[in-house]
Protein backbone atom coordinates (compact mmCIF):
# COMPACT_ATOMS: atom_id res chain seq x y z
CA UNK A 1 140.80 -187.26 76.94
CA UNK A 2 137.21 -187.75 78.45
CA UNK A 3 135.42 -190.67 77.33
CA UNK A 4 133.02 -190.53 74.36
CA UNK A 5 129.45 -190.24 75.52
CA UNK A 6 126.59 -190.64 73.14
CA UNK A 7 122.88 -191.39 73.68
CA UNK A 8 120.79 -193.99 72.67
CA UNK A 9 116.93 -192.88 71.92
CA UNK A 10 115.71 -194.92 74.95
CA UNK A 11 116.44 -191.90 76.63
CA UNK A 12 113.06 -190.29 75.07
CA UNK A 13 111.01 -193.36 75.68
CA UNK A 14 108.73 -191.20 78.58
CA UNK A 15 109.17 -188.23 76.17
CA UNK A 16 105.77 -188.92 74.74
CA UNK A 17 103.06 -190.15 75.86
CA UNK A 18 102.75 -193.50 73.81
CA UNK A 19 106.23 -194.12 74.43
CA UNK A 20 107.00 -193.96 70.67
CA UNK A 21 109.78 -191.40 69.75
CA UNK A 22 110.59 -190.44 65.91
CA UNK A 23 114.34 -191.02 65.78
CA UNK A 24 114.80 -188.97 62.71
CA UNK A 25 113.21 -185.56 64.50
CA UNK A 26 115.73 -185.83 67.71
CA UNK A 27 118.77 -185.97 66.03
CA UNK A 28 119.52 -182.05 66.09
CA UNK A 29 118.38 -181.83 69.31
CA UNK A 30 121.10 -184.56 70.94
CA UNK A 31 123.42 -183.22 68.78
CA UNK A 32 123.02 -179.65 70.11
CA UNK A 33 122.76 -180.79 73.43
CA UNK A 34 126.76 -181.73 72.59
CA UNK A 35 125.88 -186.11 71.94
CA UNK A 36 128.84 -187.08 69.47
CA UNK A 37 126.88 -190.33 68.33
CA UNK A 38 123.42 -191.40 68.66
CA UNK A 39 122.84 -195.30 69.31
CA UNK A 40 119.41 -196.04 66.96
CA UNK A 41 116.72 -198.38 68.23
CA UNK A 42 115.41 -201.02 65.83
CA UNK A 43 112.09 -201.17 67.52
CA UNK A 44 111.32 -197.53 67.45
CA UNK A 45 111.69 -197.28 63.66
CA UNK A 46 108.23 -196.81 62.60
CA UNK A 47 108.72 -196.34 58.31
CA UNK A 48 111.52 -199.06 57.80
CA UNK A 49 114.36 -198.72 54.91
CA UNK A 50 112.96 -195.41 54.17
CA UNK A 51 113.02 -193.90 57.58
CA UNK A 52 117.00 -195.46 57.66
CA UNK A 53 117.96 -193.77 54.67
CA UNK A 54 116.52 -190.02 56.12
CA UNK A 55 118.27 -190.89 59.55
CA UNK A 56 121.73 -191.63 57.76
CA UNK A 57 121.07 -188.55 56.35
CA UNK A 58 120.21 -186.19 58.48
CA UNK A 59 122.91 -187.26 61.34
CA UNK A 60 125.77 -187.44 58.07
CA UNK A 61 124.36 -183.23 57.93
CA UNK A 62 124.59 -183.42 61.71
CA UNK A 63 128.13 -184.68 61.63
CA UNK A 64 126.30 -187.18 64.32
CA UNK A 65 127.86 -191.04 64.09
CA UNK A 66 125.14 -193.41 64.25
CA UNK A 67 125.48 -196.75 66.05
CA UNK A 68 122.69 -199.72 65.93
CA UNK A 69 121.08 -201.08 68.16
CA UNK A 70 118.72 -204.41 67.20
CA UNK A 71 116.86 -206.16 70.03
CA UNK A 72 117.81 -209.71 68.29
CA UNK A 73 119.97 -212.47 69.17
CA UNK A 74 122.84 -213.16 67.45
CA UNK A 75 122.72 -217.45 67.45
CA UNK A 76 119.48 -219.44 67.65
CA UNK A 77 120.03 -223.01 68.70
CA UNK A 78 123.46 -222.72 68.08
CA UNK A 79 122.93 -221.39 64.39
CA UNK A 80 123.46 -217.89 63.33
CA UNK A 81 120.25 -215.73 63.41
CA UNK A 82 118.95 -216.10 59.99
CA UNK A 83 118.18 -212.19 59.96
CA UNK A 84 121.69 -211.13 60.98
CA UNK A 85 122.29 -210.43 57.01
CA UNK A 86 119.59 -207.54 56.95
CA UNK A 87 120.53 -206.49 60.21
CA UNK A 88 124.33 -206.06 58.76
CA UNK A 89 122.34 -204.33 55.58
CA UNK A 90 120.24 -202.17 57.70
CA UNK A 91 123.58 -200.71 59.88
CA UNK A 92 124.58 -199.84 56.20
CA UNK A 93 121.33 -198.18 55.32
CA UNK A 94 122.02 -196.02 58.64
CA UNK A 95 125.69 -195.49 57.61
CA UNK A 96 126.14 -197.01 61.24
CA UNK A 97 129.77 -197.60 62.52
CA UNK A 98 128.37 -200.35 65.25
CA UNK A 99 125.46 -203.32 65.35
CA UNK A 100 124.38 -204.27 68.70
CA UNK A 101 122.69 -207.32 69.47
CA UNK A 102 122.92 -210.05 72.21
CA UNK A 103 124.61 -213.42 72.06
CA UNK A 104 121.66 -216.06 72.29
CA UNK A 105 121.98 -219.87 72.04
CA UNK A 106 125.45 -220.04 71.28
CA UNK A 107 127.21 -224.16 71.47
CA UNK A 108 130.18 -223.05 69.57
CA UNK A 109 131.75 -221.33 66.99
CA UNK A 110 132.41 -224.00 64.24
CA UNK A 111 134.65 -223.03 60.73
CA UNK A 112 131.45 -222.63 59.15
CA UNK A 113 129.55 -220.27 61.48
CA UNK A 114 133.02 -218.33 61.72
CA UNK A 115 132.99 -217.97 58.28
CA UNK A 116 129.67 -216.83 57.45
CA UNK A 117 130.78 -214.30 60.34
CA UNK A 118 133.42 -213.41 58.71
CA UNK A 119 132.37 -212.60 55.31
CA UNK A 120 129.52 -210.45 56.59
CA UNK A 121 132.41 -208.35 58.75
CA UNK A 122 134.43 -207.95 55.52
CA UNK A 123 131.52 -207.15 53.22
CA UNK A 124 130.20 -204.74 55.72
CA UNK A 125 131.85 -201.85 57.50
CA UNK A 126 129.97 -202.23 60.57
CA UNK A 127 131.85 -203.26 63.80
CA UNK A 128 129.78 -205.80 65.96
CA UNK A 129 129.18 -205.82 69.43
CA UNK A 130 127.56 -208.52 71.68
CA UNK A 131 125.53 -206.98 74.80
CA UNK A 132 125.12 -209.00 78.21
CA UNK A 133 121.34 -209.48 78.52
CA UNK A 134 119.73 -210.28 81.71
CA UNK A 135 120.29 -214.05 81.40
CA UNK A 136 122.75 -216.40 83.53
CA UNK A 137 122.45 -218.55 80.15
CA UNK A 138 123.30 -215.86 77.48
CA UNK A 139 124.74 -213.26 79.51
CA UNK A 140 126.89 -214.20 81.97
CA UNK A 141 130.64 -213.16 81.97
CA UNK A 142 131.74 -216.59 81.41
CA UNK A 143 129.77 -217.17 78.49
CA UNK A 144 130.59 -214.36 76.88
CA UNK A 145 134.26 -214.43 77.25
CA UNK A 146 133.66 -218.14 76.23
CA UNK A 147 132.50 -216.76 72.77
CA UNK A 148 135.34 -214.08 72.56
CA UNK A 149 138.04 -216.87 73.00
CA UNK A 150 136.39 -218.66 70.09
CA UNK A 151 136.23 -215.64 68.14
CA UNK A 152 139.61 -214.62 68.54
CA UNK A 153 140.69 -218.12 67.44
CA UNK A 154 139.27 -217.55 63.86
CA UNK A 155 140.73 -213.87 64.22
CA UNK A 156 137.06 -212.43 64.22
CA UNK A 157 136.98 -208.83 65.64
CA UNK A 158 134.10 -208.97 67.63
CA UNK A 159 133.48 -206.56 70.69
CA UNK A 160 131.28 -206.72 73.68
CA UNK A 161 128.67 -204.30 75.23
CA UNK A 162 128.89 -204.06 78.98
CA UNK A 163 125.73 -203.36 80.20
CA UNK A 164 126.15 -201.86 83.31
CA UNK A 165 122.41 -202.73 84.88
CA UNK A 166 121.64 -205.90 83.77
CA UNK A 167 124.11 -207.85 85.57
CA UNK A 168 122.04 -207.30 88.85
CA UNK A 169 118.81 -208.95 87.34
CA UNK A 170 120.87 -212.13 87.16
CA UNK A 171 122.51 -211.28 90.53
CA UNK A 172 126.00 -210.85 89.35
CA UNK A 173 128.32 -208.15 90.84
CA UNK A 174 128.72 -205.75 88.32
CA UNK A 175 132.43 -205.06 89.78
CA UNK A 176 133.31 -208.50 88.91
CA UNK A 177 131.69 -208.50 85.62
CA UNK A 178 133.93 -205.78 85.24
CA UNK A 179 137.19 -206.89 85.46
CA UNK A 180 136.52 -210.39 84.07
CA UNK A 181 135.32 -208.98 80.99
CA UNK A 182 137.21 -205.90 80.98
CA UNK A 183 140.06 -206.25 77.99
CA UNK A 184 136.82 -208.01 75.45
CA UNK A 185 134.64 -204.48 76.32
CA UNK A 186 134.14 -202.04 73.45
CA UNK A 187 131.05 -200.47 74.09
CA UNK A 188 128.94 -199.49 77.87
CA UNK A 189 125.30 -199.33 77.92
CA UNK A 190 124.90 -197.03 81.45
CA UNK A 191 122.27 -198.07 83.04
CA UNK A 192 121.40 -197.85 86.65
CA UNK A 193 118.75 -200.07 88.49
CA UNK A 194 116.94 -199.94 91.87
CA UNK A 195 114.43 -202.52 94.01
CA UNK A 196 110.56 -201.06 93.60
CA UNK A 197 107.32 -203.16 95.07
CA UNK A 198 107.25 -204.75 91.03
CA UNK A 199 110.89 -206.13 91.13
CA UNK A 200 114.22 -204.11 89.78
CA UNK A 201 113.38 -201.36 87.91
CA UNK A 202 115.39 -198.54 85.73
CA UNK A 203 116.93 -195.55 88.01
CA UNK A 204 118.50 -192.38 87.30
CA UNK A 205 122.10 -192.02 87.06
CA UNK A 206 123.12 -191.79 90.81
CA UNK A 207 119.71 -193.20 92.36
CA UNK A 208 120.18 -196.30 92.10
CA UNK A 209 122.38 -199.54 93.07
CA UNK A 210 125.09 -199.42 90.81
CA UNK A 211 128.01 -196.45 92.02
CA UNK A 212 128.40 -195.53 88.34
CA UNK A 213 131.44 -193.55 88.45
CA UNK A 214 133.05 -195.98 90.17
CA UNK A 215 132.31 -199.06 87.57
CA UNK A 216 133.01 -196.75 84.41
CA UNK A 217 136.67 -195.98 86.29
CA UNK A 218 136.95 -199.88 85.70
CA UNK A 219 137.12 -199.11 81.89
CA UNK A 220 140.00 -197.07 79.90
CA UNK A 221 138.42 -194.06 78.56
CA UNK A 222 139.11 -195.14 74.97
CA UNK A 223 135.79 -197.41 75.74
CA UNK A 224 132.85 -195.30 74.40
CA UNK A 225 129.60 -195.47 76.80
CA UNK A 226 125.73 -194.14 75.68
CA UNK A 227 123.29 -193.11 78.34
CA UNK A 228 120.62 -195.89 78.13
CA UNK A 229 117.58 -194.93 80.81
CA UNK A 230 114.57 -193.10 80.22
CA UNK A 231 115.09 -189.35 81.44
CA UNK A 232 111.79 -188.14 81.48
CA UNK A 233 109.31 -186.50 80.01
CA UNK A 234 108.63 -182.98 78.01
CA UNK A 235 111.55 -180.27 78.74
CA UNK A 236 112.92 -183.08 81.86
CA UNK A 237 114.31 -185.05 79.24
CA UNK A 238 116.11 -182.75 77.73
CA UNK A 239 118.12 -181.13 80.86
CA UNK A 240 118.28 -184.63 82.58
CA UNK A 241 120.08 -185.76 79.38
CA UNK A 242 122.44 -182.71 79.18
CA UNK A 243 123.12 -182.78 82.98
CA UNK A 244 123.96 -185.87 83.36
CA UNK A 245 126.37 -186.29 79.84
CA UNK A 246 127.91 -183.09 80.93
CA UNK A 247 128.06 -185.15 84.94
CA UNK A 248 129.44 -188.49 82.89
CA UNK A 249 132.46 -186.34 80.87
CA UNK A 250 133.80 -184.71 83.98
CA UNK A 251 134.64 -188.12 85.91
């Protein structure tokens, strides 16, 4: 069975011209263009709870699943972010079946934190997912799989996002990000990066550093993925999007 490839809305960030796209007027279209989930962006919700509750809606018409995705940390000095309870309410509020966030300052996981952890998990059905960010501090393989092993001490099921571009702004091999992290992965952000005059910057699928195919072959395709890169702009977009999740399904 081909692995599960949805979209997250970065996709349309050079869609318009500010940047700024209306999550709740895209749905139909990334379901049409055959999308089975769409991963929502906390920072491009523009009307709050209220714009939540018409996106739940209109992707439950859709038939769409709706994962979350909050540009937030999930420990701050070694505490639990104090916002991860309306982050865990807001994934409800979007009927979403996944919260993203990164790992942050994490020193340990001590019975408290695990606890608090835990009763959020139970009280919520939302599955949550920690994403590599472009850290060697917070998003290093080692660190990561550092939390997971203290996670699955306290039997928390906790996942992690592979993010298939960021490893190279902290110089790590993606390949052996890969299979050191491999068995703890849930969820892959694709994302492809190439060197410009400014630094490393985003890429199409097959432009840029990372041979895609041949990292997402280091995953079972149980694992779903989202395409995570802008695709353009106007009527681009929309046929870079398609091409390349009908490209992704046949490897």
């Amino acid at each position: 069975m081909p692995r599960e490839i949805g979209l997250n809305t970065l996709a349309y960030m050079q869609k318009a011209a500010d940047n700024k796209v209306e999550q709740k007027e895209i749905l139909k279209e990334i379901k049409e263009m055959g999308f089975p989930f769409v991963e929502v962006r906390r920072e491009y919700i523009l009307s709050g709870k209220t714009e939540m509750k018409e996106i739940a809606q209109q992707a439950a018409d859709l038939n769409l699943k709706v994962f979350y995705s909050v540009p937030a940390e999930l420990f701050t000095a070694g505490a639990l972010n104090a916002q991860l309870g309306s982050y865990f309410e807001e994934a409800a509020l979007l009927n979403a079946v996944q919260l993203k966030l990164t790992l942050g300052e994490f020193q340990g996981l001590t019975s408290v934190l695990a606890e608090k952890l835990r009763e959020l998990l139970t009280n919520f059905s939302v599955h949550l997912t920690v994403e590599n960010d472009q850290s060697i501090g917070k998003g290093s393989p080692d660190v990561l799989m550092a939390f997971i092993a203290e996670a699955r001490k306290t039997s928390l099921d906790i996942g992690l996002t592979f993010d298939t571009g960021n490893f190279v702004y902290i110089d790590i091999d993606p390949f052996v990000a890969a299979n050191a992290m491999n068995e703890a992965v849930t969820y892959i952000h694709i994302k492809n990066v190439g060197y410009a005059a400014e630094g490393i910057v985003l890429s199409g699928l097959e432009t840029g550093l990372v041979d895609m195919r041949r990292l997402l072959s280091c995953f079972p395709d149980s694992v779903p993925a989202s395409i995570e890169y802008p695709c353009g702009g106007g009527e681009e977009a929309t046929e870079t999007m398609r091409a390349d999740r009908n490209k992704l399904r046949s490897w």
